[in-house]
C-alpha atoms as a PDB file:
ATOM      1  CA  UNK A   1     -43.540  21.793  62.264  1.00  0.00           C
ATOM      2  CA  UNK A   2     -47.005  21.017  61.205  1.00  0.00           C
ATOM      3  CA  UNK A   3     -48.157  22.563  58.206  1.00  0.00           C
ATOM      4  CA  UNK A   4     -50.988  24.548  59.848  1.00  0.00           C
ATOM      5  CA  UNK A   5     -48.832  26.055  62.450  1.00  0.00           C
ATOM      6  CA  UNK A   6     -46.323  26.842  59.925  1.00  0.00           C
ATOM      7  CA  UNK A   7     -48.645  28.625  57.884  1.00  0.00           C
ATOM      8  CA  UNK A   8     -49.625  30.458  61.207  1.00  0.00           C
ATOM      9  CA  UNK A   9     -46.710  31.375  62.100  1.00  0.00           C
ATOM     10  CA  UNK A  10     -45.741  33.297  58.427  1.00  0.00           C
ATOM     11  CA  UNK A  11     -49.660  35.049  58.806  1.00  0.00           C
ATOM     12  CA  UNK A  12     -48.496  36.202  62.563  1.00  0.00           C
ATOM     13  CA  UNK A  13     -45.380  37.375  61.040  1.00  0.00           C
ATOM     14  CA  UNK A  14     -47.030  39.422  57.910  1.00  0.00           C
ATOM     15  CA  UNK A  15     -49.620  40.801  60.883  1.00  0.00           C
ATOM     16  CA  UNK A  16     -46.372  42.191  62.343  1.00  0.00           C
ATOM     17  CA  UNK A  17     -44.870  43.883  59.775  1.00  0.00           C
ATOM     18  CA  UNK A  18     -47.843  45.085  58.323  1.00  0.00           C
ATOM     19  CA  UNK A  19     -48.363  47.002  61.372  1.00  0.00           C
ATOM     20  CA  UNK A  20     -44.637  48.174  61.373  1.00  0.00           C
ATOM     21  CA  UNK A  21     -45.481  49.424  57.959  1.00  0.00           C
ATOM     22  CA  UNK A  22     -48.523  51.009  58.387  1.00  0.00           C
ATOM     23  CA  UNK A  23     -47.181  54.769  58.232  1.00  0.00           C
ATOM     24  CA  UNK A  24     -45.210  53.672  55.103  1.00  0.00           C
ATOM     25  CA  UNK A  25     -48.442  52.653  53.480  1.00  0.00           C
ATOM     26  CA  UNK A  26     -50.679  55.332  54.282  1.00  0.00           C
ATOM     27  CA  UNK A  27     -47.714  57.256  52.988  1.00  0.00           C
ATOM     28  CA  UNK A  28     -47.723  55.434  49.683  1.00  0.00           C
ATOM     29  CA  UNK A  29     -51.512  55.711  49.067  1.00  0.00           C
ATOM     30  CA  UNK A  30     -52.105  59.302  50.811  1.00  0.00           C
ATOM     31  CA  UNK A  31     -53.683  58.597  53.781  1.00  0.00           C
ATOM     32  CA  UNK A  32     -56.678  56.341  55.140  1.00  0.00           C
ATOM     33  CA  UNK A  33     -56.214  53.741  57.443  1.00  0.00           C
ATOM     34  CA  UNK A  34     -55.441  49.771  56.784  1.00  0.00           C
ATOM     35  CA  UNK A  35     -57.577  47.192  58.725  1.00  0.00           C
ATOM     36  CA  UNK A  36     -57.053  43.898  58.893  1.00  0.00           C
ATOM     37  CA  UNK A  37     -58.920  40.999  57.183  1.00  0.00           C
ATOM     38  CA  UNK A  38     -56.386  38.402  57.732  1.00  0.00           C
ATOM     39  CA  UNK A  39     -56.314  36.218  60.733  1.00  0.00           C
ATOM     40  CA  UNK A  40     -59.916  37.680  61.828  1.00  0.00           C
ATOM     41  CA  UNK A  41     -62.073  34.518  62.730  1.00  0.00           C
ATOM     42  CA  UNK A  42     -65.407  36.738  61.103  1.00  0.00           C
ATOM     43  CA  UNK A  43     -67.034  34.779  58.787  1.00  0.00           C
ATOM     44  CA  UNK A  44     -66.979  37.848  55.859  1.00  0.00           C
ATOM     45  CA  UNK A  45     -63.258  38.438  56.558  1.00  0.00           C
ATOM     46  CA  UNK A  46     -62.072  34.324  55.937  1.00  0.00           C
ATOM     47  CA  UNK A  47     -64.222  34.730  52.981  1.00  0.00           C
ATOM     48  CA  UNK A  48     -62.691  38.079  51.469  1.00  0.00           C
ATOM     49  CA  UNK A  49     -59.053  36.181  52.508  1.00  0.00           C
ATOM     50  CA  UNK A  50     -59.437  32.632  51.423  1.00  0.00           C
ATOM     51  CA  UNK A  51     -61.756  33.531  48.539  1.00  0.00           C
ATOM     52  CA  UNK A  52     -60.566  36.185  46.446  1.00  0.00           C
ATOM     53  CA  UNK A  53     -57.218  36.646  48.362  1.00  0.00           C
ATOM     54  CA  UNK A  54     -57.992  40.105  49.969  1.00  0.00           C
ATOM     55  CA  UNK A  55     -55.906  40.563  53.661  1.00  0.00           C
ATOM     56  CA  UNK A  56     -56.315  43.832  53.829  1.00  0.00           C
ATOM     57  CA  UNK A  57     -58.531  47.000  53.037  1.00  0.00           C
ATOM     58  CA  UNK A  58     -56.846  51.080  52.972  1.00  0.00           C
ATOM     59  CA  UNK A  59     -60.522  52.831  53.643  1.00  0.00           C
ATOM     60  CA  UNK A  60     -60.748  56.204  53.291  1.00  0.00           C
ATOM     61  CA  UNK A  61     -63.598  57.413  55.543  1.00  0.00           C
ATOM     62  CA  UNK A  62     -63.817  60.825  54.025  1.00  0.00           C
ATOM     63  CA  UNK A  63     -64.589  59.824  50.787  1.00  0.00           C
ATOM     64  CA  UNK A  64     -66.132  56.299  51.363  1.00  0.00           C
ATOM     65  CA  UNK A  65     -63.512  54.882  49.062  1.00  0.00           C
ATOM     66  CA  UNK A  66     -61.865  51.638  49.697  1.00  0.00           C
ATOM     67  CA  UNK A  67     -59.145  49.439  48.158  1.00  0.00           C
ATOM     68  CA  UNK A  68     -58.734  45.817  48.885  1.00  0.00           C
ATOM     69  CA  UNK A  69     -55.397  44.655  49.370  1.00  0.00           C
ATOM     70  CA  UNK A  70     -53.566  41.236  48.710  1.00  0.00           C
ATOM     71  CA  UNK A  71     -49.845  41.357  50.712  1.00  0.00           C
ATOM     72  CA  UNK A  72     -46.861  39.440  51.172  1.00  0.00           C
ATOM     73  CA  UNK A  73     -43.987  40.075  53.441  1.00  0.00           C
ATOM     74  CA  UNK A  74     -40.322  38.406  53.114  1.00  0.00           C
ATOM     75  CA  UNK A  75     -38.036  38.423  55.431  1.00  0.00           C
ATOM     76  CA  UNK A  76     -34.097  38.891  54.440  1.00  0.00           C
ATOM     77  CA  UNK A  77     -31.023  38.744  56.341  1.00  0.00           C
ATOM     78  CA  UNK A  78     -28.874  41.329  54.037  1.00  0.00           C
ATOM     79  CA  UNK A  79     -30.956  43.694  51.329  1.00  0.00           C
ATOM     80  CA  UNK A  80     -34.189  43.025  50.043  1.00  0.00           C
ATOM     81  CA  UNK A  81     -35.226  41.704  46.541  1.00  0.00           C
ATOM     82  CA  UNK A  82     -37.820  44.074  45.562  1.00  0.00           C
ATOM     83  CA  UNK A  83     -39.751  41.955  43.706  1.00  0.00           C
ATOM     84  CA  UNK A  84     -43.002  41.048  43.859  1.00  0.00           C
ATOM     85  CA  UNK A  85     -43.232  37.109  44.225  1.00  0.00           C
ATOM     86  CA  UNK A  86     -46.832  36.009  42.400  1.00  0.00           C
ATOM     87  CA  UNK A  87     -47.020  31.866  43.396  1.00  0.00           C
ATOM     88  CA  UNK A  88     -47.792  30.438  39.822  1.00  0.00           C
ATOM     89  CA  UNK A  89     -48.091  26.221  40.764  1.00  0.00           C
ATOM     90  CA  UNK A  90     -48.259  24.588  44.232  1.00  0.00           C
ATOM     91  CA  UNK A  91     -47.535  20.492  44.193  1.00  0.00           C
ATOM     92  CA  UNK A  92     -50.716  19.990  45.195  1.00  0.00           C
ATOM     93  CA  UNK A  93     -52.158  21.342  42.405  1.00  0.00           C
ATOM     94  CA  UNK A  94     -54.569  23.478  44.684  1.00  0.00           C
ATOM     95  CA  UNK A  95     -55.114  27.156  42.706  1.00  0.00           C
ATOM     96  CA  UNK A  96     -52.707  29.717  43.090  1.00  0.00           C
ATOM     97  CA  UNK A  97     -53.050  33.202  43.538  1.00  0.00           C
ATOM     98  CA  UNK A  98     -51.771  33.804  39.932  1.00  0.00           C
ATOM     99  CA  UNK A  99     -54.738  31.607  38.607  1.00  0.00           C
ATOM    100  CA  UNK A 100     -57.469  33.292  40.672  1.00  0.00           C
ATOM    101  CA  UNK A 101     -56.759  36.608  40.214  1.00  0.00           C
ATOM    102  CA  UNK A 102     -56.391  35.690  36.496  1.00  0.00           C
ATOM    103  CA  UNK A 103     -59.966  34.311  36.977  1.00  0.00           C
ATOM    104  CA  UNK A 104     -61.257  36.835  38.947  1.00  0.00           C
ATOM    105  CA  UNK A 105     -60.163  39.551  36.704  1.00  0.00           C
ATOM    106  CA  UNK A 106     -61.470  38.148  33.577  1.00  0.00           C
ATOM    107  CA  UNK A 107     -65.179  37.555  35.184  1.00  0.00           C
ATOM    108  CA  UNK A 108     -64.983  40.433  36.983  1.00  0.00           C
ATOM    109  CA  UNK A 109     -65.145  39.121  40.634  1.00  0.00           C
ATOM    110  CA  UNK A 110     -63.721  40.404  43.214  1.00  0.00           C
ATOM    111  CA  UNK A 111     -60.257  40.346  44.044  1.00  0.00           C
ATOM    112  CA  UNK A 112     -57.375  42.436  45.703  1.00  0.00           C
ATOM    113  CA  UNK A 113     -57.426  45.965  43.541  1.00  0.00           C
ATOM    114  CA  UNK A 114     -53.607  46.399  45.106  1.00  0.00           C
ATOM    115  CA  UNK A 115     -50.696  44.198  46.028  1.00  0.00           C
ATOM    116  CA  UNK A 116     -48.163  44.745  48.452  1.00  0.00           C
ATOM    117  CA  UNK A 117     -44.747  43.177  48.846  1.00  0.00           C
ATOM    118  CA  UNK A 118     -42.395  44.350  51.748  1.00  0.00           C
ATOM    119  CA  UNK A 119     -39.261  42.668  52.782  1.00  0.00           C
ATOM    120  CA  UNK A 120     -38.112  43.353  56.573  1.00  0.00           C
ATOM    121  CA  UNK A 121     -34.634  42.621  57.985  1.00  0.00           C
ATOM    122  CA  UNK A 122     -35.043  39.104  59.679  1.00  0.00           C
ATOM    123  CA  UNK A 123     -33.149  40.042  62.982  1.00  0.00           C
ATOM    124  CA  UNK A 124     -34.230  43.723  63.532  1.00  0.00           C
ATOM    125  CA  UNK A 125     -37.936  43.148  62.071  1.00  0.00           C
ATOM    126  CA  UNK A 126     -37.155  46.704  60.112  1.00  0.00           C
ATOM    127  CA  UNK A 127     -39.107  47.344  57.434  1.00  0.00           C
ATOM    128  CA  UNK A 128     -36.116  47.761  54.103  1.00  0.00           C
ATOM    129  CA  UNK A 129     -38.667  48.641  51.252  1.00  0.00           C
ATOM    130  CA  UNK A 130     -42.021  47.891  50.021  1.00  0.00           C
ATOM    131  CA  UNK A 131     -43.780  48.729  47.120  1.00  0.00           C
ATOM    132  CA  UNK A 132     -47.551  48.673  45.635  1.00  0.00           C
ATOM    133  CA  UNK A 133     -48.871  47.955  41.957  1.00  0.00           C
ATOM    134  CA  UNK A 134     -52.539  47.263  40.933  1.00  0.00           C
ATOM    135  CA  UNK A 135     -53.398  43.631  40.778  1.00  0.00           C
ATOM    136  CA  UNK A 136     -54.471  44.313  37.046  1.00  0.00           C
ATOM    137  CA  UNK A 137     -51.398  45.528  35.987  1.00  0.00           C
ATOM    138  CA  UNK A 138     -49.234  43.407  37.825  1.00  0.00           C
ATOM    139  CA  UNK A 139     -50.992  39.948  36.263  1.00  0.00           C
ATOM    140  CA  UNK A 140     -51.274  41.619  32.815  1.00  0.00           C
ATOM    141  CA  UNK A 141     -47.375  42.519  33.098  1.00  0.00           C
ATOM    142  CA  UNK A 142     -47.256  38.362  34.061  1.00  0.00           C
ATOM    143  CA  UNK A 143     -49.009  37.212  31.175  1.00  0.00           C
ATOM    144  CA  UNK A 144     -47.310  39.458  28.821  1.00  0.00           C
ATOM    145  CA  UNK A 145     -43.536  38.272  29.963  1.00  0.00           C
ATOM    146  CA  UNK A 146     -44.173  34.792  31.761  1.00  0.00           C
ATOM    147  CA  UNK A 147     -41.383  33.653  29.529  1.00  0.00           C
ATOM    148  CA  UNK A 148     -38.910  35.749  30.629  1.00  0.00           C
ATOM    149  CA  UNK A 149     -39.725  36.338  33.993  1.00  0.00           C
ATOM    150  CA  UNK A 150     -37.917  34.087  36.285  1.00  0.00           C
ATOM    151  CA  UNK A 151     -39.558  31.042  38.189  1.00  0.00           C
ATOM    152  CA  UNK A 152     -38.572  30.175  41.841  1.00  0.00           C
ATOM    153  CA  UNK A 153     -39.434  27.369  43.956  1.00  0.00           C
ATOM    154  CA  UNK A 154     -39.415  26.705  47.518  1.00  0.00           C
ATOM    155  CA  UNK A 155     -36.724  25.069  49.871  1.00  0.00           C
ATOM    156  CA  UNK A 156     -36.782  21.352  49.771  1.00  0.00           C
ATOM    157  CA  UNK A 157     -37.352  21.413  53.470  1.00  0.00           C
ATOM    158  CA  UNK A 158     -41.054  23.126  52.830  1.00  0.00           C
ATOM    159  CA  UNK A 159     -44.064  21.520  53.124  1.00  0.00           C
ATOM    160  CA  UNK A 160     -45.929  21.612  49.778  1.00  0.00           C
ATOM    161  CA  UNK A 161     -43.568  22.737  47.318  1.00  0.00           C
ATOM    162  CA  UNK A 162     -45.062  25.998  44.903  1.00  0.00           C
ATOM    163  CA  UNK A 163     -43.403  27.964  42.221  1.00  0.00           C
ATOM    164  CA  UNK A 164     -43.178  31.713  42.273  1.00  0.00           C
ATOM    165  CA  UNK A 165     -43.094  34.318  39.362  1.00  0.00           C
ATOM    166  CA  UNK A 166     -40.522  36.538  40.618  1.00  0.00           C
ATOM    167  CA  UNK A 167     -41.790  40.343  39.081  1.00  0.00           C
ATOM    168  CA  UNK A 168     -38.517  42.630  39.216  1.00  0.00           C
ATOM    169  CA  UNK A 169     -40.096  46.049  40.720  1.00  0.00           C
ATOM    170  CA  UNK A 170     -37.770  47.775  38.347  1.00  0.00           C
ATOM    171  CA  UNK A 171     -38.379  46.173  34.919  1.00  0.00           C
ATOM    172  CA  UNK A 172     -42.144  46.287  35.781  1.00  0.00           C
ATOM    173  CA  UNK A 173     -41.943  50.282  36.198  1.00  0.00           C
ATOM    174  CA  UNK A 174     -39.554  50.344  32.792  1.00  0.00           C
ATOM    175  CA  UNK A 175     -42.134  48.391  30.960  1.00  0.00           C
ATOM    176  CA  UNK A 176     -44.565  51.622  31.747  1.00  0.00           C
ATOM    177  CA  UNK A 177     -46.817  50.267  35.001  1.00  0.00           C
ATOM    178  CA  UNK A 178     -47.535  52.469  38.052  1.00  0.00           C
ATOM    179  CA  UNK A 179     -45.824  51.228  40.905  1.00  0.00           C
ATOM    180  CA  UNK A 180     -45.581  52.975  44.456  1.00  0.00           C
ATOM    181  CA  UNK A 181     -42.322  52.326  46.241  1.00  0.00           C
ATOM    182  CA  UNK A 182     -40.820  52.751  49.334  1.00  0.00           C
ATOM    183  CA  UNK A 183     -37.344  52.178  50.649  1.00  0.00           C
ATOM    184  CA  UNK A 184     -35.018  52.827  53.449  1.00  0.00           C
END
């Protein structure tokens, strides 16, 4: 499989779930509705993705408030991990999303206020949990532990290999961050 249509293929998947989990979410951050920046051909929208790593916005039309949101979706055959997986090197060398938001952050540009991690049952598509931190806390909680948070890489059979930090939902809430969770 070509690398584009690979990389296709997981943003179709994401679109899915993210729609399967749409009640979940407006659950989690009381109310508004999600729309979509990823996959949107819009020149504003490939910007807001590609950019500064925004796929989403929750917009809350009553009060004008919006949050942008930066997602990622795992599919499992058994439970789900609940973690959230933050890619920290690619073999490319190409910036990660660790290193931008780190950027971002610090220069105060703009970048996903939320992210999102769900993991869905790979046969039955069902959503199995999900959770939502702010972007701030989540890369401060990074930068704070990178030595004892543990690293994963991709299979051998990917194209362009990347390392993930791998953020345990549970020690992240024990170390005293917000995090919004949601499980079935």
């Amino acid at each position: 499989m070509q690398k584009h249509e690979a990389v296709m293929n997981d943003m179709r998947f994401s679109l899915q779930q993210v729609e399967r989990a749409k009640p979940i979410i407006s659950e989690l951050l009381k109310g508004g509705e999600i729309k979509t920046v990823e996959g949107t051909d819009e020149e504003i929208c490939l910007m807001l993705d590609r950019t500064c790593g925004i796929d989403y916005f929750q917009v809350y039309n009553n009060t004008g408030l919006v949050w942008g949101i930066g997602s990622r979706f795992q599919k499992v055959w058994s439970k789900p991990f609940n973690t959230f997986t933050v890619r920290r090197s690619r073999q490319s060398g190409a910036d990660t999303e660790y290193k931008k938001r780190q950027f971002a952050i610090k220069h105060n540009g703009t970048y996903p206020q939320l992210t999102m991690q769900g993991y869905y049952h790979s046969t039955t598509g069902e959503i199995l949990s999900l959770a939502i931190a702010k972007t701030v806390d989540l890369m401060e909680y990074i930068e704070k532990n990178q030595n004892n948070i543990p690293v994963q890489y991709t299979h051998e059979d990917k194209i362009g290999q990347a390392s993930f930090f791998v953020v345990d939902w549970s020690l992240f809430q024990n170390a005293g961050y917000k995090l919004l969770m949601w499980e079935r």
